[in-house]
C-alpha atoms as a PDB file:
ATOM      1  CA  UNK A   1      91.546 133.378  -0.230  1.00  0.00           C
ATOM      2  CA  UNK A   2      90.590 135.472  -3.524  1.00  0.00           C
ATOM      3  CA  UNK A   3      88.641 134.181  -6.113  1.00  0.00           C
ATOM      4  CA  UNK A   4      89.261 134.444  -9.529  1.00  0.00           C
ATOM      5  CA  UNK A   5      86.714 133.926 -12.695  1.00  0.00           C
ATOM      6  CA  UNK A   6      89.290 133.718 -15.820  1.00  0.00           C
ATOM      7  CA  UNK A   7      92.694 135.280 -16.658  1.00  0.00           C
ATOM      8  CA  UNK A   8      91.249 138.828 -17.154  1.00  0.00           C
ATOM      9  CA  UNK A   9      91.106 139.006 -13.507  1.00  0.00           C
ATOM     10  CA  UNK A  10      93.522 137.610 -12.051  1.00  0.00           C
ATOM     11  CA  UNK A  11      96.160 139.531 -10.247  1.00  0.00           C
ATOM     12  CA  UNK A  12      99.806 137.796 -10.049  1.00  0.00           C
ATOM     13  CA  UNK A  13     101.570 137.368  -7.659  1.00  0.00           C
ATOM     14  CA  UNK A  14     105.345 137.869  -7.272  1.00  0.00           C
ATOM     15  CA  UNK A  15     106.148 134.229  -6.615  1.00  0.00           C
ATOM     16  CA  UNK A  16     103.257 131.944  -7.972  1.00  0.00           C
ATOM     17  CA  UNK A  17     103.676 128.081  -6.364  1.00  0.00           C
ATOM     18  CA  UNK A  18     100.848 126.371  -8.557  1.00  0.00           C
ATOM     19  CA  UNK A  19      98.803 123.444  -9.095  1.00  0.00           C
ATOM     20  CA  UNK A  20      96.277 122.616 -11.249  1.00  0.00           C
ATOM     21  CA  UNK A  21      93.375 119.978 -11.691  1.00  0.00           C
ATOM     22  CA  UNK A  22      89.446 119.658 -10.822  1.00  0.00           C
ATOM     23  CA  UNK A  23      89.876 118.823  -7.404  1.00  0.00           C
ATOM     24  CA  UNK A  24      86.454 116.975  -7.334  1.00  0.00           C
ATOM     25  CA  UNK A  25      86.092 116.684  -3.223  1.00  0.00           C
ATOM     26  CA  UNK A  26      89.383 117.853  -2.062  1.00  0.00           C
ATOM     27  CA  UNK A  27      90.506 115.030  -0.793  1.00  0.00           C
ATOM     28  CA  UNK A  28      93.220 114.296   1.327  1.00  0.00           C
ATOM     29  CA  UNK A  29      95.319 113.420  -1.829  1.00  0.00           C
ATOM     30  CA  UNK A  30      94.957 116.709  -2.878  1.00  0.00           C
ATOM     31  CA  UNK A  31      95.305 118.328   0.389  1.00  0.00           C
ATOM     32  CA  UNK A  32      98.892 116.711   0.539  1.00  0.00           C
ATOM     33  CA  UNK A  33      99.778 118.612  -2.602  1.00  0.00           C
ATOM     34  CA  UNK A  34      98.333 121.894  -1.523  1.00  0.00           C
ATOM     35  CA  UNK A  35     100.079 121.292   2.088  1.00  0.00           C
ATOM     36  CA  UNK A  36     103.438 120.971   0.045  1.00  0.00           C
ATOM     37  CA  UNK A  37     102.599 123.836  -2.018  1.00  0.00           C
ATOM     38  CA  UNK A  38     102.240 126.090   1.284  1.00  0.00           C
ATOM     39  CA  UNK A  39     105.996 124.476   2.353  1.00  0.00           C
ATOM     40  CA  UNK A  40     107.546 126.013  -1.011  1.00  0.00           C
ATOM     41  CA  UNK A  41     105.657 129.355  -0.160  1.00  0.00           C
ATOM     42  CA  UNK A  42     106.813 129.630   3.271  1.00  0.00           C
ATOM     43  CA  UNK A  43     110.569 129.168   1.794  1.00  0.00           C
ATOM     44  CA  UNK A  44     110.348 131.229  -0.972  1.00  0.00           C
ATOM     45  CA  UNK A  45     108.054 134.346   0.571  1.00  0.00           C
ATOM     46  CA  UNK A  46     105.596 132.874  -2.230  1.00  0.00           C
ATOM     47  CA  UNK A  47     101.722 132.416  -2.686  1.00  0.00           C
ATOM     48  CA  UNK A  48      99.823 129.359  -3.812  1.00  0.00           C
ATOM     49  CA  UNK A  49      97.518 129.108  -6.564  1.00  0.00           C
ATOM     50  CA  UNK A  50      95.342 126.640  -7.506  1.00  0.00           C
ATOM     51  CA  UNK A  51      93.440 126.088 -10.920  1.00  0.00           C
ATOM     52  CA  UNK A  52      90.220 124.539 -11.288  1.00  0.00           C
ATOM     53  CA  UNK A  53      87.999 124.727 -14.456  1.00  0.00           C
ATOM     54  CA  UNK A  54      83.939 124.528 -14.208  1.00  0.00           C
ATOM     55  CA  UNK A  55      81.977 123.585 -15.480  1.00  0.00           C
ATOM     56  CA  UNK A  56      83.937 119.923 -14.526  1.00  0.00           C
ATOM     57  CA  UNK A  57      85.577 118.772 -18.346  1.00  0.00           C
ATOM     58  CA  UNK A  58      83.463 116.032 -18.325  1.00  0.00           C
ATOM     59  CA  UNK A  59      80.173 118.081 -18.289  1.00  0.00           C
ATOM     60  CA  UNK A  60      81.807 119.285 -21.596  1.00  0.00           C
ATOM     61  CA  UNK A  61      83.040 116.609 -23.156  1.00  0.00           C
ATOM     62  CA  UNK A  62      80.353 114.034 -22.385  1.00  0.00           C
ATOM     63  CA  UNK A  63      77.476 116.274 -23.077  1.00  0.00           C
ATOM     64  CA  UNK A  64      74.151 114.558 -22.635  1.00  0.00           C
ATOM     65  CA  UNK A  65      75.838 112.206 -20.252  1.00  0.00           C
ATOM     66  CA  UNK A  66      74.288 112.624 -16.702  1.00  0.00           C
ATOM     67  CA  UNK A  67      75.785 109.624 -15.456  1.00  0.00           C
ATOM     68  CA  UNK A  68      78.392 112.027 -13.984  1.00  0.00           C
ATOM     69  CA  UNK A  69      78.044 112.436 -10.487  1.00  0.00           C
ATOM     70  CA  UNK A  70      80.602 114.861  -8.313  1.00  0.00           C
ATOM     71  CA  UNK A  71      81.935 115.045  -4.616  1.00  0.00           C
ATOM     72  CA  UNK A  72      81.668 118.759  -4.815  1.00  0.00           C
ATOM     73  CA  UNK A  73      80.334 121.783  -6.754  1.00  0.00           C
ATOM     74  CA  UNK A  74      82.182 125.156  -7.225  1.00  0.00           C
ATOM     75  CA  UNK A  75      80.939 126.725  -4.123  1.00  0.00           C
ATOM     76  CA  UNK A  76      81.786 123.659  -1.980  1.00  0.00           C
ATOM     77  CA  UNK A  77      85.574 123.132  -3.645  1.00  0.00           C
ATOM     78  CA  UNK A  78      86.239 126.816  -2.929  1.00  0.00           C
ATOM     79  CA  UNK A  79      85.374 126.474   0.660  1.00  0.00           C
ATOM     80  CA  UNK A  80      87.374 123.053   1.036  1.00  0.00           C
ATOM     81  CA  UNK A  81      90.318 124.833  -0.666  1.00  0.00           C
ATOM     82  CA  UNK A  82      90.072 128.143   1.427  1.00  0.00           C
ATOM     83  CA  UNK A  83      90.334 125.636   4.582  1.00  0.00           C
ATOM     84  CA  UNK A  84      92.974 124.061   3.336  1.00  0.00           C
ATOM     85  CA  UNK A  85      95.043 127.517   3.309  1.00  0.00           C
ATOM     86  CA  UNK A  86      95.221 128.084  -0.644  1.00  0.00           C
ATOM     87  CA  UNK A  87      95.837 131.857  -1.178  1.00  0.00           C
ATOM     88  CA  UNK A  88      94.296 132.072  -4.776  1.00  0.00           C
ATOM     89  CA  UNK A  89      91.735 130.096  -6.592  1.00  0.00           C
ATOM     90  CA  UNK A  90      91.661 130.756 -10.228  1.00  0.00           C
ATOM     91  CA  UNK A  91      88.676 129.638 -11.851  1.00  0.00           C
ATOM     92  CA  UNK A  92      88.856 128.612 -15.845  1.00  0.00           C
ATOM     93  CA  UNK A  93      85.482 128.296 -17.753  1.00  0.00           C
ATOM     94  CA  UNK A  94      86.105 125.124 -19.190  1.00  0.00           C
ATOM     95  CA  UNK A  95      84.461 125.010 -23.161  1.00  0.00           C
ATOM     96  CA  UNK A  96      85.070 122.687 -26.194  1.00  0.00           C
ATOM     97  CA  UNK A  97      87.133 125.627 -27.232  1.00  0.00           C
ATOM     98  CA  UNK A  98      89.502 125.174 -23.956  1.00  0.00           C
ATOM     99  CA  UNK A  99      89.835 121.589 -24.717  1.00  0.00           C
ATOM    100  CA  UNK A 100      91.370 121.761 -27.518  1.00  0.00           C
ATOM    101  CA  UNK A 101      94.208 123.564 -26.214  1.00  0.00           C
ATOM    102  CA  UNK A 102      97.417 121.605 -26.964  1.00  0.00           C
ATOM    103  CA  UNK A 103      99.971 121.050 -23.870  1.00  0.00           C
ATOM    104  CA  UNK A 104     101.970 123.255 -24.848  1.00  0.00           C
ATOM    105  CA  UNK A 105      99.128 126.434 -25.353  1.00  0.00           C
ATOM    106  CA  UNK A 106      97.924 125.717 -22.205  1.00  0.00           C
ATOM    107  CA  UNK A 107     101.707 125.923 -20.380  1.00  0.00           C
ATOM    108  CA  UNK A 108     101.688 128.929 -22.246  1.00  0.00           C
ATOM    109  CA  UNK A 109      98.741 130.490 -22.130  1.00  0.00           C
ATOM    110  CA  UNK A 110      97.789 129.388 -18.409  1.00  0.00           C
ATOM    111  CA  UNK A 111     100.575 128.640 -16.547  1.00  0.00           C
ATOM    112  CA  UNK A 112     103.404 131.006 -17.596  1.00  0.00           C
ATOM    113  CA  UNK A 113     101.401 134.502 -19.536  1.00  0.00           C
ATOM    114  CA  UNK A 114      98.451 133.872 -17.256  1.00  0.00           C
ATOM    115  CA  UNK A 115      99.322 133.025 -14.153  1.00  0.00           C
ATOM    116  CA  UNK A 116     103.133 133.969 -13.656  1.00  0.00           C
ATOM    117  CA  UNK A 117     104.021 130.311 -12.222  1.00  0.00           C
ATOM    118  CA  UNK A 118     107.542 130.092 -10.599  1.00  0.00           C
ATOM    119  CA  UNK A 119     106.940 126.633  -8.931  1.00  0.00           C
ATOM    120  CA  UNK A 120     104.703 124.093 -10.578  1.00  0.00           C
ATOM    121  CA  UNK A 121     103.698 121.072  -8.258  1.00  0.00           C
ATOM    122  CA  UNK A 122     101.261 118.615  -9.731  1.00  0.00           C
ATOM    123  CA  UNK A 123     100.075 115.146  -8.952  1.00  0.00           C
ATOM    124  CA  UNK A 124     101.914 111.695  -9.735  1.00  0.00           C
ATOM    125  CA  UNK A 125      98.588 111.221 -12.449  1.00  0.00           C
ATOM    126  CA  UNK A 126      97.697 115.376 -13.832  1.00  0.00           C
ATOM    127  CA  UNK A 127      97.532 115.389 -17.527  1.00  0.00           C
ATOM    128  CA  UNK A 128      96.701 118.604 -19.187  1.00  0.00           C
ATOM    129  CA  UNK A 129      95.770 119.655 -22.701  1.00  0.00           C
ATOM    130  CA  UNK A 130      94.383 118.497 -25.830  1.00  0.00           C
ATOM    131  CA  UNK A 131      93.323 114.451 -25.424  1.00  0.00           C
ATOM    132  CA  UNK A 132      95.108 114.582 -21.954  1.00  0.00           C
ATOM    133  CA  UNK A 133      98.532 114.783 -23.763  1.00  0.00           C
ATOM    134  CA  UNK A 134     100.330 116.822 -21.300  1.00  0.00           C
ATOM    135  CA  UNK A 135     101.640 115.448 -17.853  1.00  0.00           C
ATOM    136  CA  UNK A 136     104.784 115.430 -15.744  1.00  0.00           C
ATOM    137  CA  UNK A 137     107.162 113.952 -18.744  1.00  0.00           C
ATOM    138  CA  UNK A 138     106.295 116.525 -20.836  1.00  0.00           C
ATOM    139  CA  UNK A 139     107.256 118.957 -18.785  1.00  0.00           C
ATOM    140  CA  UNK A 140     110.630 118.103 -17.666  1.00  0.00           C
ATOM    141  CA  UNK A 141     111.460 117.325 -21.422  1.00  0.00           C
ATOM    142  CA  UNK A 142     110.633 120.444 -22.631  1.00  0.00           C
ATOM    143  CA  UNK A 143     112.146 122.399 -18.982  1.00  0.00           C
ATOM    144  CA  UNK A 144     114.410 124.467 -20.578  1.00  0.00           C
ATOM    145  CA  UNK A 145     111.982 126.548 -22.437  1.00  0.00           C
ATOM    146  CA  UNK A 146     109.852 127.237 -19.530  1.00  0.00           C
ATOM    147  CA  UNK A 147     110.604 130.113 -16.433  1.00  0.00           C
ATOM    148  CA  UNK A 148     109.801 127.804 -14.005  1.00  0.00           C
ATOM    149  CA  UNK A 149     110.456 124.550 -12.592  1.00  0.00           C
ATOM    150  CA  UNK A 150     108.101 121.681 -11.793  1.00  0.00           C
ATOM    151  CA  UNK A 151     108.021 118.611  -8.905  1.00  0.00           C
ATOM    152  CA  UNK A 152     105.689 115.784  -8.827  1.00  0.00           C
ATOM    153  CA  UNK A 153     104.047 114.269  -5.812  1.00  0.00           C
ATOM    154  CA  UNK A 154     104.716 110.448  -6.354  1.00  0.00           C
ATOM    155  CA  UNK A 155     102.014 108.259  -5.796  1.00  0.00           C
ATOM    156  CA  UNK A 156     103.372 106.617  -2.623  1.00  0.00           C
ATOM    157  CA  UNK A 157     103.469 110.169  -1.350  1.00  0.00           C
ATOM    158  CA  UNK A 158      99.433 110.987  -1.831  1.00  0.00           C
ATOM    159  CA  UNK A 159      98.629 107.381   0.132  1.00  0.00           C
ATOM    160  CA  UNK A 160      99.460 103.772  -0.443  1.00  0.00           C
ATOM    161  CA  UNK A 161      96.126 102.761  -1.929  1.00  0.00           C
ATOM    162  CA  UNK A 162      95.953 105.852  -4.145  1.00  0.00           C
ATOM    163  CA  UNK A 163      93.079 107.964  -3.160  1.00  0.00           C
ATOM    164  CA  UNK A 164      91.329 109.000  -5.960  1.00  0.00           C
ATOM    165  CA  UNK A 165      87.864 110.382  -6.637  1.00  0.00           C
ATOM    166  CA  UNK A 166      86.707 107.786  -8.437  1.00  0.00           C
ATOM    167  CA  UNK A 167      87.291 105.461  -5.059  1.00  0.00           C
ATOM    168  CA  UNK A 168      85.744 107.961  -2.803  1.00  0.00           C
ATOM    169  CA  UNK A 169      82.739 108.495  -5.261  1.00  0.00           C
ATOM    170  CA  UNK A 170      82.264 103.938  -5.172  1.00  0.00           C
ATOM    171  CA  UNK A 171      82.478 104.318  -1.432  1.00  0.00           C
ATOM    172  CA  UNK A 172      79.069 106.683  -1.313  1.00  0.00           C
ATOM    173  CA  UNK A 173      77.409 104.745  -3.585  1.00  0.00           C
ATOM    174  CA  UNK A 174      77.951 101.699  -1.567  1.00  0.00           C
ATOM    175  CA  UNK A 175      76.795 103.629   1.369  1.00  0.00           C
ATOM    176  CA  UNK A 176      80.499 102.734   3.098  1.00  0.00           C
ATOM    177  CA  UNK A 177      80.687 106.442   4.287  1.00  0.00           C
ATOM    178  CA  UNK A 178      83.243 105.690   7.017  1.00  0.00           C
ATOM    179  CA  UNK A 179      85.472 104.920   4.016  1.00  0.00           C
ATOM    180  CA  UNK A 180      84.701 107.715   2.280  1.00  0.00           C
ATOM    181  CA  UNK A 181      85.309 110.176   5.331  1.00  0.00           C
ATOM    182  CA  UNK A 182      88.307 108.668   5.691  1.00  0.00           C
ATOM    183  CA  UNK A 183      89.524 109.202   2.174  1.00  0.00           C
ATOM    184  CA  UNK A 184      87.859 112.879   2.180  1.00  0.00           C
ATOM    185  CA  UNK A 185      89.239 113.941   5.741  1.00  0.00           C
ATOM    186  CA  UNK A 186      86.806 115.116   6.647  1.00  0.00           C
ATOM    187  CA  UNK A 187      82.571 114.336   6.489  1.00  0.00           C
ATOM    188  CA  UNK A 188      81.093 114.117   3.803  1.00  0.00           C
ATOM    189  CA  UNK A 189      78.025 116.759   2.842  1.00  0.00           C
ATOM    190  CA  UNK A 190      74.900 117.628   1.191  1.00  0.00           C
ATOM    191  CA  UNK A 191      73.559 121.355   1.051  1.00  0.00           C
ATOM    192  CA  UNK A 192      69.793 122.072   0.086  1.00  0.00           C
ATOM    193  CA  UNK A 193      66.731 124.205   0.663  1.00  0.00           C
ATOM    194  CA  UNK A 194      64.026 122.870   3.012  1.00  0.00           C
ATOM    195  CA  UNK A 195      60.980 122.380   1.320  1.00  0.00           C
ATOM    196  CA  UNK A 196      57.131 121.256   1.776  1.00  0.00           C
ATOM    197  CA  UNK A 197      56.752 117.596   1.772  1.00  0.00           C
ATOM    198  CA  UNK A 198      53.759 115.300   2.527  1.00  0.00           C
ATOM    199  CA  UNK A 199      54.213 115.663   6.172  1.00  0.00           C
ATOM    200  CA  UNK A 200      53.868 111.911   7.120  1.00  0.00           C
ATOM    201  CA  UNK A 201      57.053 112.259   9.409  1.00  0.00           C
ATOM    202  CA  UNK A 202      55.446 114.140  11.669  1.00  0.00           C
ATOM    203  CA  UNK A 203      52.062 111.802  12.025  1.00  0.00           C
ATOM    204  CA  UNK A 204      54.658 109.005  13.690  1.00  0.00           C
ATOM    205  CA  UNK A 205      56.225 111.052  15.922  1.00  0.00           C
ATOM    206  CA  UNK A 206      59.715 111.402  13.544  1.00  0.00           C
ATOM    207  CA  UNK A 207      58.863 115.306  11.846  1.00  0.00           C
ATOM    208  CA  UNK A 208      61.400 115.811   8.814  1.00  0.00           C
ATOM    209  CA  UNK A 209      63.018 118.854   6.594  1.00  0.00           C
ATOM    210  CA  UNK A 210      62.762 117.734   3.519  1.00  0.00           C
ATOM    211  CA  UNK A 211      65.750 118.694   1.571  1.00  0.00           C
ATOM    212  CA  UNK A 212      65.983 119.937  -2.051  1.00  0.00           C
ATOM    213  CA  UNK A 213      69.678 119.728  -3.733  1.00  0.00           C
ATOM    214  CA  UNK A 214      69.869 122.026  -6.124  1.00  0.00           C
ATOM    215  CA  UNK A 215      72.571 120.321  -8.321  1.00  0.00           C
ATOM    216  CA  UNK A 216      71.065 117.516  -9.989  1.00  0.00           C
ATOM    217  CA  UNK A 217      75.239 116.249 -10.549  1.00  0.00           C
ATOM    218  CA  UNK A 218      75.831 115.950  -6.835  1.00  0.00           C
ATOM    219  CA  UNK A 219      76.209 112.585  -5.719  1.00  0.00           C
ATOM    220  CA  UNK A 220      73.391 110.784  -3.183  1.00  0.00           C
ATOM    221  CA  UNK A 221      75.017 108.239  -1.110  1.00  0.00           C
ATOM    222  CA  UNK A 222      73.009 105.136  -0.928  1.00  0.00           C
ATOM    223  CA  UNK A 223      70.074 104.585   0.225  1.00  0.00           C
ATOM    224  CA  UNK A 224      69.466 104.258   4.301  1.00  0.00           C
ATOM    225  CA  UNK A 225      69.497 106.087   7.577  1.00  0.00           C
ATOM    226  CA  UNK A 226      72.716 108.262   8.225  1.00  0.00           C
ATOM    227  CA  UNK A 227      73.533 109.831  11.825  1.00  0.00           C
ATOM    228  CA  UNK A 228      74.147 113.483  11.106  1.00  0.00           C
ATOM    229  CA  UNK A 229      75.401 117.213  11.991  1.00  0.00           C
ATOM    230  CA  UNK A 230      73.039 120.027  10.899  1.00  0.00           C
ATOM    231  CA  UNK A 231      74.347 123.329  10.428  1.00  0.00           C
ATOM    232  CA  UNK A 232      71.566 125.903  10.163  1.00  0.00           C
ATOM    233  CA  UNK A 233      72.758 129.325   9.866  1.00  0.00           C
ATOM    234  CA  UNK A 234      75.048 129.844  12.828  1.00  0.00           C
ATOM    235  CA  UNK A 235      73.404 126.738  14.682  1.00  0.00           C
ATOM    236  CA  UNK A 236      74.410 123.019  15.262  1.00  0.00           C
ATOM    237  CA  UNK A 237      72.299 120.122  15.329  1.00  0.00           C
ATOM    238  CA  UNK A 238      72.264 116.664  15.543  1.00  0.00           C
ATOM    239  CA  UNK A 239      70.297 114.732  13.110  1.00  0.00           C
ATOM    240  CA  UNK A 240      69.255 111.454  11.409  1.00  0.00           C
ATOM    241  CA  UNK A 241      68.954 111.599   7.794  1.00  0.00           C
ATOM    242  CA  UNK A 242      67.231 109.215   5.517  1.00  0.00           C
ATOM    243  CA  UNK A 243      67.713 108.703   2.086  1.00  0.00           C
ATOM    244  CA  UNK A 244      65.369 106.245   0.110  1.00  0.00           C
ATOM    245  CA  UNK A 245      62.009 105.941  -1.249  1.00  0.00           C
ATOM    246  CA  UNK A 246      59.626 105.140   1.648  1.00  0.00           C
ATOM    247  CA  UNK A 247      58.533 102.053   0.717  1.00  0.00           C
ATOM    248  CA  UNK A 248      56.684 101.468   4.021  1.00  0.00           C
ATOM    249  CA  UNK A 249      54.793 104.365   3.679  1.00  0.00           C
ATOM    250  CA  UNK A 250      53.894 105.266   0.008  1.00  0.00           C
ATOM    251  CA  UNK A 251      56.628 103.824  -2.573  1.00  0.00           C
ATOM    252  CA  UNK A 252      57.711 106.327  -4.317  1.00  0.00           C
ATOM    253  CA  UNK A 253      59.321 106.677  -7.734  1.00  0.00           C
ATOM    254  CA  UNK A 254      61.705 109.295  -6.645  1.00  0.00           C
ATOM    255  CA  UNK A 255      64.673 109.203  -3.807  1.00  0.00           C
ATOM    256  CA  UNK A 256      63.603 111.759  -1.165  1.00  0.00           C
ATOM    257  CA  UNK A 257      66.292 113.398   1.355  1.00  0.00           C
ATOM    258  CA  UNK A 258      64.881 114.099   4.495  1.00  0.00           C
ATOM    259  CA  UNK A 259      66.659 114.811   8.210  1.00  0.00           C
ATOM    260  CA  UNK A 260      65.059 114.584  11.378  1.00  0.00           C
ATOM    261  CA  UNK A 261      66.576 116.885  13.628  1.00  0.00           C
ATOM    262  CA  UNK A 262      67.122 115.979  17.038  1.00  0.00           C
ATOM    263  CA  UNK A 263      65.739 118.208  20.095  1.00  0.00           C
ATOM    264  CA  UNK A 264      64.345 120.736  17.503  1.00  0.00           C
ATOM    265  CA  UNK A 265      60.679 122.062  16.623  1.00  0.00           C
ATOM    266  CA  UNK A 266      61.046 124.989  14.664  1.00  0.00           C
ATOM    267  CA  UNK A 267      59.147 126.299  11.005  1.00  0.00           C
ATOM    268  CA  UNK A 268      62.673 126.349   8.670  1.00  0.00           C
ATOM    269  CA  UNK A 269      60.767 126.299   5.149  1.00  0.00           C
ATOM    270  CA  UNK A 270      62.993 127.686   2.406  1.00  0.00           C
ATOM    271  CA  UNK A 271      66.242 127.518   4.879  1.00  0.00           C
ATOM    272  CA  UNK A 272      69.442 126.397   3.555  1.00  0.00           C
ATOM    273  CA  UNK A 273      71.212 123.737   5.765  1.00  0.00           C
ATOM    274  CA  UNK A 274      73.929 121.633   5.619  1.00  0.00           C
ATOM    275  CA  UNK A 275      74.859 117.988   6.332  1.00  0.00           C
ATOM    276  CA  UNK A 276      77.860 116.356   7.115  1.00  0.00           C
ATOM    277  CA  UNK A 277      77.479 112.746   6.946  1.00  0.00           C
ATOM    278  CA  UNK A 278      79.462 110.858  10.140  1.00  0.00           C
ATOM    279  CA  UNK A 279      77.841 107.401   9.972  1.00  0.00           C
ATOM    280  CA  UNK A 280      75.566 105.075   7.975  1.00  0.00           C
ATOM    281  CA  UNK A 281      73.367 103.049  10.398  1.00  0.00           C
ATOM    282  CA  UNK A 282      71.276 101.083   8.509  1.00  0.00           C
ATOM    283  CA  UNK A 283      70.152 100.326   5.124  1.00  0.00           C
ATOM    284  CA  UNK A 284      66.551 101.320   3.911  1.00  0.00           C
ATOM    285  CA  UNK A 285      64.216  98.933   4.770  1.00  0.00           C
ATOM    286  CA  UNK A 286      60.366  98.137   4.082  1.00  0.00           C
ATOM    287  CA  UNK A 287      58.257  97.509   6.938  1.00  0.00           C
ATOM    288  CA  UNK A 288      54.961  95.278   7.855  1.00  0.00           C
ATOM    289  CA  UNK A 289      53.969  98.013   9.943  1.00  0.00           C
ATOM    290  CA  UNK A 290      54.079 101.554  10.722  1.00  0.00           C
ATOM    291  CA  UNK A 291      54.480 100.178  14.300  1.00  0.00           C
ATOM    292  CA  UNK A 292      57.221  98.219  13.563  1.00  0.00           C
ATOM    293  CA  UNK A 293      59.180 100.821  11.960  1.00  0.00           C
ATOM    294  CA  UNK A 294      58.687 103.272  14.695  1.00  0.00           C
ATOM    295  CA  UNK A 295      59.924 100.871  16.850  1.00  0.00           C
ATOM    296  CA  UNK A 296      63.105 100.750  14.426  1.00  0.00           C
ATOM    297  CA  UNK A 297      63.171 104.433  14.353  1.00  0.00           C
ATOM    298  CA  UNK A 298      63.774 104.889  17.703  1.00  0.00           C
ATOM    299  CA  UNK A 299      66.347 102.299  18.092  1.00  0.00           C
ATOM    300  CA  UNK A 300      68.088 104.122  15.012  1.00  0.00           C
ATOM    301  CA  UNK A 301      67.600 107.329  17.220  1.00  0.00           C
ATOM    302  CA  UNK A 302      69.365 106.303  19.811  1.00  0.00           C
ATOM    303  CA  UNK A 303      71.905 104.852  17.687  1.00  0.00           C
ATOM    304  CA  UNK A 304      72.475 107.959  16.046  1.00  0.00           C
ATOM    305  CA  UNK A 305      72.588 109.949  19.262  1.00  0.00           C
ATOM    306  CA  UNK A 306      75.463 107.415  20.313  1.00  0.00           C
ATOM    307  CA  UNK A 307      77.465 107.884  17.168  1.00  0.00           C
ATOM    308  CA  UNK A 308      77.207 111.899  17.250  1.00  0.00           C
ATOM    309  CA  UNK A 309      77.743 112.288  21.349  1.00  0.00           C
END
C-alpha cells in the first residue's frame, strides 16, 4: 500500500475506485466497503483509494475538547487498511481552513482534480463538506456534472445493528471487549513504550511492563484484568494485562497499564510492544490483603492461560 501526505503527492491512478471518511478503528463496517471497493477493481483493472484526514475533524473542530477518545491513530488505521488490501491511502491534513470547504469544493478539489475518482463508493451515513452538507443525495442530484459515478453501501449491507464507532468505542468503556472484537474483527490493541514503574509487581511474585501510550486520545478500556497477546519485536507472548489504579496496593490518582507476561523474565525497558485485547476477566477489585489478591491473581492466571491456549 503507498502512503500519501496531501494532494501534492499523490500519484493517480488510471482507474481510481474511492472512498472516503475517518475510518476511526476500521471496523468491519468499513471493511465491507473497502472489500466491495476491491470487487469494482478486480472488474475494472482498477485501484482503490481511500481518504482519511488527521488530525481526526473533531480534534479541529472541538478544540480544547479532550473528551474525544479514538479506536485508532494514523499509524494504526494505515496498518488496518494495508491488511485489509487498500492499494492507496491518501492522507488530508484536516484544518479549520479544510472545513470550510463546501460539498461541492471538496468533490472538486478532492475527489475529481485531486484524486482522479472513476468509482465513488461511500457509506449509507458519509457526509462531506462544509457543516456535513454533502452526502449520497447530493451526489446523485448533481451526477451529471461529475466524471464519475457513485454507489452507496445501504445500511442493512454494513450489519443489521449498524456498526458504528461510536458503539464499538461504548463497548471498551464498558469493558464488554468481546463485543467490541466482534464489531472490530479483529482484537482490539494498545501500543506503548515500557517504562520504570514502582516495581511492586515483582515483590508478589506477578513482575509487570509498565506501559506508556503515547497518545493521550487513545481510548483505555475499563478498568480490570484482560487476558492478552504480546507482540515484542518479532516475538509472541501471552499476557495478563491490568488496567486500574491499584487500590490494594497504593491508590493511585492515575490509571496505570501494566502486562504481566507469561513464561518471560527478560530487561525490555524502553521496548515498544503491542497488545491485542482477547478477553476481559475480571473487573478491578480492592483487596483486604496482599494475600488474598495473590491468591486472585493466580486464579486470573490460569484463567487467562485458558482463554489464550
Amino acid at each position: 500500500m503507498k502512503i500519501y501526505h496531501g494532494l501534492d503527492s499523490f500519484e493517480k491512478p488510471a482507474f481510481a475506485v474511492v472512498t472516503s471518511g475517518t475510518f476511526d478503528g476500521v471496523h468491519l463496517g468499513h471493511q465491507k466497503i473497502i472489500t466491495r471497493l476491491r470487487e469494482i477493481c478486480r472488474k475494472n483493472a482498477g485501484e482503490s483509494v481511500v481518504i482519511t484526514f488527521w488530525p481526526h475533524p473533531r480534534m479541529v473542530l472541538s478544540k480544547g475538547n479532550t473528551d474525544l477518545k479514538l479506536l485508532s491513530g494514523i499509524e494504526e488505521k494505515a496498518e488496518l487498511l494495508e491488511k485489509a488490501g487498500v492499494d492507496h491511502l491518501l492522507v488530508l491534513p484536516f484544518t479549520a481552513e479544510f472545513s470550510q470547504l463546501s460539498p461541492e469544493e471538496f468533490i472538486q478539489k478532492i475527489y475529481i482534480q485531486g484524486v482522479g475518482t472513476r468509482k465513488l463508493v461511500i457509506g449509507y451515513d458519509h457526509r462531506f463538506g462544509k457543516n456535513r452538507e454533502g452526502g449520497f443525495e447530493y451526489l446523485t442530484q448533481n451526477s451529471a456534472n461529475y466524471p464519475f459515478t457513485v454507489e452507496e453501501i445501504p445500511r442493512q449491507d454494513i450489519d443489521d445493528v449498524g456498526i458504528s464507532s461510536t458503539k464499538i468505542r461504548q463497548a471498551l468503556q464498558e469493558g464488554n471487549i468481546s463485543l467490541a472484537n466482534q464489531y472490530l474483527g479483529y482484537a482490539y490493541g494498545l501500543r506503548g513504550e515500557v517504562v520504570h514503574g514502582d516495581k511492586l509487581g515483582r515483590t508478589i511474585g506477578f513482575p509487570t511492563a509498565n506501559l506508556r501510550i503515547a497518545e493521550d486520545y487513545k481510548l483505555i478500556p475499563a478498568e480490570g484484568i484482560y487476558a492478552v497477546r504480546v507482540f515484542l519485536e518479532a516475538e509472541e507472548h501471552q499476557g495478563m494485562l491490568y488496567i486500574g489504579n491499584r487500590p490494594t496496593l497504593v491508590g493511585l490518582h492515575e490509571t496505570r497499564i501494566e502486562v504481566n507476561i507469561l513464561d518471560f523474565n527478560r530487561d525490555i525497558y524502553g521496548a515498544e510492544i503491542r497488545l491485542s485485547l482477547i478477553e476481559k476477566i475480571r473487573s478491578d477489585a480492592k483487596f483486604e490483603s496482599l494475600d488474598a489478591m495473590k491468591t486472585q491473581l493466580k486464579k486470573d492466571e490460569l484463567r487467562s492461560r485458558e482463554v489464550l491456549g
